[in-house]
Protein backbone atom coordinates (compact mmCIF):
# COMPACT_ATOMS: atom_id res chain seq x y z
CA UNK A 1 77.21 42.93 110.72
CA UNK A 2 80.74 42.90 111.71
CA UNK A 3 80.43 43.51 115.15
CA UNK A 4 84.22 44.30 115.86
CA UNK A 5 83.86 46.98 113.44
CA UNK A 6 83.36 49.85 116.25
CA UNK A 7 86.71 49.09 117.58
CA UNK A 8 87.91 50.02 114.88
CA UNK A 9 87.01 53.56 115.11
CA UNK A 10 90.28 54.67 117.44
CA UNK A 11 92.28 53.28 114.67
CA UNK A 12 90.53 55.43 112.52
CA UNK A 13 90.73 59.03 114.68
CA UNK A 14 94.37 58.30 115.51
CA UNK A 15 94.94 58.06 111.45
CA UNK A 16 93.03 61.27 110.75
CA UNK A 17 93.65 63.65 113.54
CA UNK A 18 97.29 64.21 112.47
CA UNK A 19 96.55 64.77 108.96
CA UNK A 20 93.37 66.94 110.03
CA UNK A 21 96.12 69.48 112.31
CA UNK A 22 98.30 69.56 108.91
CA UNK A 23 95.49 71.49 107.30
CA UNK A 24 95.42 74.28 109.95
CA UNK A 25 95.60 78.02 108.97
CA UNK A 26 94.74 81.21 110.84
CA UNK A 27 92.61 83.93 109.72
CA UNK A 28 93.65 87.72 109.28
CA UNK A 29 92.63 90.01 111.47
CA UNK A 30 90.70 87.69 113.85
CA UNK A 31 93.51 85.60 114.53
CA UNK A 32 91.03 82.11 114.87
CA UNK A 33 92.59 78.85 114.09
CA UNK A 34 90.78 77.54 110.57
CA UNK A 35 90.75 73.88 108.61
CA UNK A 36 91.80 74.46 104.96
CA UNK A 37 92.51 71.90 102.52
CA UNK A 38 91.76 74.17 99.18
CA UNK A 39 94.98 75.82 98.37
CA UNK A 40 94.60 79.96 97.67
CA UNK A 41 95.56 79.16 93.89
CA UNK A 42 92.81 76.38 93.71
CA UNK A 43 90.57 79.04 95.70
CA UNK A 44 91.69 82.20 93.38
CA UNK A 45 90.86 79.68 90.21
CA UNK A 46 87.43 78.78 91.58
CA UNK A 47 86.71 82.10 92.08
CA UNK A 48 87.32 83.43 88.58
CA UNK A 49 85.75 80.45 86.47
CA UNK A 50 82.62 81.18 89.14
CA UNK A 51 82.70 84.65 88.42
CA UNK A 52 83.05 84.13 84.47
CA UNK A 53 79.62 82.23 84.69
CA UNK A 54 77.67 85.05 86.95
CA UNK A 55 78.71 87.31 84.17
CA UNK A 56 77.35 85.56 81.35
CA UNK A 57 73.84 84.60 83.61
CA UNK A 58 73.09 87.82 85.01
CA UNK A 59 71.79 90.86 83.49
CA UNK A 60 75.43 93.56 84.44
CA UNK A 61 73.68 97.43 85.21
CA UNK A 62 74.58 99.72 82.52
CA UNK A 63 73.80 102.73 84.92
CA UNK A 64 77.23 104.94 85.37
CA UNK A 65 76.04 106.58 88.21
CA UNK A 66 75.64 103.27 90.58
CA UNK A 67 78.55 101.26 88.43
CA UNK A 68 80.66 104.10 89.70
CA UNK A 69 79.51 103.96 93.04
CA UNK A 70 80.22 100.69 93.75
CA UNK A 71 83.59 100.84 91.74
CA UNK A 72 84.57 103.78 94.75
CA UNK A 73 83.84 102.35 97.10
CA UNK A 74 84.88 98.84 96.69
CA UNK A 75 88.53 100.26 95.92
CA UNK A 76 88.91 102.41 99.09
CA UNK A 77 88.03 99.46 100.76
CA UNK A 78 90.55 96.72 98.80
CA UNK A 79 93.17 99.19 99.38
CA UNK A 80 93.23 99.31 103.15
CA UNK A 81 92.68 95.50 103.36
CA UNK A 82 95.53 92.95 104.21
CA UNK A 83 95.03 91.79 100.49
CA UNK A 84 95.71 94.72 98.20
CA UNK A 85 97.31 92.82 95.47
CA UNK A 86 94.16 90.62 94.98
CA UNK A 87 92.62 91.33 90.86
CA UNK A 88 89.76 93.33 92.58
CA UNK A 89 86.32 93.14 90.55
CA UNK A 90 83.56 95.19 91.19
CA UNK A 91 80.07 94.03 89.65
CA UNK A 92 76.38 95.50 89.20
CA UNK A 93 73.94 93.29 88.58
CA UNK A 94 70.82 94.45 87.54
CA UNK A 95 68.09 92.65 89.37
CA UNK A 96 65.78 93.64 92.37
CA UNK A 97 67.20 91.18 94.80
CA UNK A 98 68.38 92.21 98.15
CA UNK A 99 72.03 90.35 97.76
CA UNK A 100 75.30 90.86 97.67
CA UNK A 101 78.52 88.22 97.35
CA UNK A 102 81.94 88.21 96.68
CA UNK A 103 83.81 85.18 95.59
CA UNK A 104 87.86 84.09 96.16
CA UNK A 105 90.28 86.50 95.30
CA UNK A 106 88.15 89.92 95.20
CA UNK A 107 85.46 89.39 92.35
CA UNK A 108 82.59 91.56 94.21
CA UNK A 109 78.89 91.71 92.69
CA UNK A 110 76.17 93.89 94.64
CA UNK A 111 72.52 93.23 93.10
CA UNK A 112 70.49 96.36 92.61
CA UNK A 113 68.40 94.94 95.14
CA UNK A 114 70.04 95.89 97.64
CA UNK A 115 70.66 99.68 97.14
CA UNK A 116 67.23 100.50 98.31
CA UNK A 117 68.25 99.41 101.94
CA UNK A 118 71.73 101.58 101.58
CA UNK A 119 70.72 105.42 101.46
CA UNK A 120 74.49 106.53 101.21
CA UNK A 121 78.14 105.29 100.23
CA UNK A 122 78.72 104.51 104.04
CA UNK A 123 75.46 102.18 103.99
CA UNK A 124 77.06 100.41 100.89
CA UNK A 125 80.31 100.20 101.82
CA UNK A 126 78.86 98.44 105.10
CA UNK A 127 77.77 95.44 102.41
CA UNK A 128 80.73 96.00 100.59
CA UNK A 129 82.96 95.75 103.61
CA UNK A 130 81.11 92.07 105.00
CA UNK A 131 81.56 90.52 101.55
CA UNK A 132 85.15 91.62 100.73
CA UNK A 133 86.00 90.39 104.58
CA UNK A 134 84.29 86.98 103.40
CA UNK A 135 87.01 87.04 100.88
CA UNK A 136 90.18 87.99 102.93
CA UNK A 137 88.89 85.42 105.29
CA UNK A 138 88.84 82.81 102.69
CA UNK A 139 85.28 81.59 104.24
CA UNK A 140 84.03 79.88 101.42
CA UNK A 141 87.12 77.76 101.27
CA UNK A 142 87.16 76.89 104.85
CA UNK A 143 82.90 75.60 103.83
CA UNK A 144 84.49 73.61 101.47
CA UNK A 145 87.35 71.96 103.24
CA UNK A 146 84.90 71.27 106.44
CA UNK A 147 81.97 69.50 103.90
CA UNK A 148 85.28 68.11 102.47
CA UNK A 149 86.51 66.00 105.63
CA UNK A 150 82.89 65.42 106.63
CA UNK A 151 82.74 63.41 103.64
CA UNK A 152 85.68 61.70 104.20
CA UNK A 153 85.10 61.17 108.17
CA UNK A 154 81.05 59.78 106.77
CA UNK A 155 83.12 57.78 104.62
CA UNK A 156 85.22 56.21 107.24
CA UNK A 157 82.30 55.98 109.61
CA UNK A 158 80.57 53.74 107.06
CA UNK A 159 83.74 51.65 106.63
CA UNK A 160 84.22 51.40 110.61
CA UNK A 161 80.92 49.71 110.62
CA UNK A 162 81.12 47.41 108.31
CA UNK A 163 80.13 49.05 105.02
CA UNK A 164 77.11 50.71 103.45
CA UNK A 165 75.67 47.42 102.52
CA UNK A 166 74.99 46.59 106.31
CA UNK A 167 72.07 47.93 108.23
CA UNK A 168 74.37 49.82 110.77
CA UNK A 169 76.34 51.47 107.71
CA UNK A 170 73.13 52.17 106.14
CA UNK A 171 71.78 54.21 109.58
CA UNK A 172 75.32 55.72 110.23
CA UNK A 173 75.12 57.41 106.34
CA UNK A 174 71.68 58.40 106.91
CA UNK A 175 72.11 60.13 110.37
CA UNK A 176 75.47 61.05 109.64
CA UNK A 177 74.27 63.74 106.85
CA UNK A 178 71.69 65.21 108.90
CA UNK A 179 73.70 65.86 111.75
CA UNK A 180 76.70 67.22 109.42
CA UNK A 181 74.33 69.82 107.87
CA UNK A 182 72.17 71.17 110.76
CA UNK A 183 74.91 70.51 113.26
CA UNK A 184 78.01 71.33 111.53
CA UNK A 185 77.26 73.15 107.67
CA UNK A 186 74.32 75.98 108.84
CA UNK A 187 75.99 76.84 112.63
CA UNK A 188 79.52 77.35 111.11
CA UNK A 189 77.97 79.70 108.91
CA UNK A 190 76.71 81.85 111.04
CA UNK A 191 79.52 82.34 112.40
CA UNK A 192 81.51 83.61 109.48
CA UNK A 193 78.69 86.47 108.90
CA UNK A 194 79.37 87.13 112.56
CA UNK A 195 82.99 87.28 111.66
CA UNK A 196 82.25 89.25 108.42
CA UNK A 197 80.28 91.46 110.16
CA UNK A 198 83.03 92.22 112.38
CA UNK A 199 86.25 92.61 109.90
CA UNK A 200 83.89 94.63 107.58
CA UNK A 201 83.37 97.48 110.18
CA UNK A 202 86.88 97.67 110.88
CA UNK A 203 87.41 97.55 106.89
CA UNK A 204 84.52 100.14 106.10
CA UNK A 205 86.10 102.17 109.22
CA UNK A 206 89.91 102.11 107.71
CA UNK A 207 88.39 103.54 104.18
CA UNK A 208 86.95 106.50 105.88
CA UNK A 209 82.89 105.31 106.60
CA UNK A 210 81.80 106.18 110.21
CA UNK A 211 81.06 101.91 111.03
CA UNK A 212 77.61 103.66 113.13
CA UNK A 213 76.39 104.08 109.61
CA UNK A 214 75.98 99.87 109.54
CA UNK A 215 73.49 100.01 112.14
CA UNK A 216 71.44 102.55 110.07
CA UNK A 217 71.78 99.72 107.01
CA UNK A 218 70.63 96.81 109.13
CA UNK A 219 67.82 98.81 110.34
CA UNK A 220 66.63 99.76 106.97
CA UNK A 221 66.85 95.78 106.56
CA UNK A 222 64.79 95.17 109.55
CA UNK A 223 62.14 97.53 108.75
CA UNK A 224 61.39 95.40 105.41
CA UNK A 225 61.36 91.84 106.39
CA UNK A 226 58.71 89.50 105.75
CA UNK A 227 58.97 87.66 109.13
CA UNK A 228 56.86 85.02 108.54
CA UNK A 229 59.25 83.52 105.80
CA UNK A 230 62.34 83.41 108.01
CA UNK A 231 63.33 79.95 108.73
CA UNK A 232 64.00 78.93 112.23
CA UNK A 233 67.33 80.15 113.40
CA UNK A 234 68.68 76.72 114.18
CA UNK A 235 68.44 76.30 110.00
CA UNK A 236 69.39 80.22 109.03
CA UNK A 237 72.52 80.23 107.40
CA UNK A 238 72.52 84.13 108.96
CA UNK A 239 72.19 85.42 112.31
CA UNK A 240 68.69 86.78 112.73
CA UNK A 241 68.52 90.68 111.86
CA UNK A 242 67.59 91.94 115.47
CA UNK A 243 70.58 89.61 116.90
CA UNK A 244 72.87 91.57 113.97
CA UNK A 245 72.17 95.00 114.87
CA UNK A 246 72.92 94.04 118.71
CA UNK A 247 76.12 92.54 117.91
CA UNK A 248 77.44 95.23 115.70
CA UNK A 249 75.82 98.32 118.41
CA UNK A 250 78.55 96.59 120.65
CA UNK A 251 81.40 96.57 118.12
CA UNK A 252 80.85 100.03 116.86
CA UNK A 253 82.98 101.70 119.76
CA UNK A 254 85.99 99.00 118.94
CA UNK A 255 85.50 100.06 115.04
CA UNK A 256 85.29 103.49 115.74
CA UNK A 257 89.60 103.54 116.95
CA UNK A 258 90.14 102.41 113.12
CA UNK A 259 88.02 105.07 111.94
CA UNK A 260 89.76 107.35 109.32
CA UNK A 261 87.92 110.53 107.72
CA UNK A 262 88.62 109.86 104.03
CA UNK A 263 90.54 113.32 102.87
């Protein structure tokens, strides 16, 4: 092992910092300070090509009734966003999963599943609101610029220590990825549903749904969960449903001064 190796590691942060500060961006509505390296093209592009495949792999509802549901909805709530001009989709998909997603640039899919839990349009638009602010928050390309640099800073870790082929490379790789994921990965997603959470009550509140109506949603949530088959929250990619409700009881009042009765 090259034992001057570590000293190299200053060298190394003093290299990437700069270029790591050049990938800055800040986030609508929230205001927080982001990393992005995927441009909003390469984003919009990923986001159609993925949504092309969900398409032609899941079974698209038929039923008028909820097709136009969803279809209301969504568009009262793309129209009061900060992105109106984004090609808007709104999908059914025909399966009894509790799930909703949207992907880059507004292509929105809500899973049958899930309208069990949502007894009204102001339950749904309180789903429909978290994953179109997942979108105008461009979360899923801040994931992929983070587990992009990790990469890159695992990368340079291995380097710094004098390769993979060495036993300290070797260990560095090894604890490196662990600590990435369950330190990094999981945590920083829960706090974009906690962010989501909070833009889509303002967002279901601006398109004329009382935001008290997500509490009712979460509780119908809460009142169906299988308990025992929740992970531990240090590995949840969400916040755990009791911790949700409590968070959004606070917010309500804030999302209440954007609230405007649909005419």
């Amino acid at each position: 092992m090259n034992v001057c190796a570590p000293k190299r590691l200053p060298l190394l942060l003093a290299l990437v910092l700069p270029l790591l500060l050049a990938y800055c961006a800040t986030t609508p509505y929230t205001g927080r300070s982001q990393f992005m390296m995927v441009s909003q093209a390469e984003e919009m592009q990923l986001g159609l090509k993925a949504a092309q495949q969900v398409l032609k792999q899941e079974k698209v509802s038929k039923d008028p009734e909820i097709n136009a549901q969803v279809r209301r909805i969504g568009e009262r709530i793309a129209a009061v966003s900060v992105r109106p001009d984004f090609k808007w989709e709104f999908h059914v998909i025909d399966k009894d999963v509790a799930n909703a997603f949207c992907l880059p640039g507004g292509k929105v899919f809500v899973y049958t599943g899930i309208l069990k839990y949502a007894k009204d349009d102001a339950q749904l638009a309180t789903v429909m609101g978290h994953e179109v602010a997942h979108a105008l928050l461009r979360h899923g390309a801040e994931r992929m610029s983070t587990a992009m640099a990790l990469q890159g800073v695992g990368a340079a870790g291995v380097i710094a220590l004098g390769g993979s082929g060495t036993a300290g490379g070797q260990v560095f790789a090894q604890s490196y990825g662990l600590a990435a994921d369950v330190g990094v990965l999981r945590p920083f997603s829960r706090d974009q549903e906690r962010e989501a959470d909070q833009v889509g009550l303002r967002l279901m509140a601006e398109a004329g749904y009382e935001p008290a109506k997500a509490l009712e949603f979460w509780q119908n949530m809460a009142k169906d969960e299988d308990k025992s088959k929740k992970p531990p929250v240090f590995l949840s990619t969400h916040p755990p449903t009791e911790e949700r409700i409590a968070n959004l009881r606070d917010l309500v009042p804030w999302a209440s001064g954007f609230y405007k009765p649909h005419g």
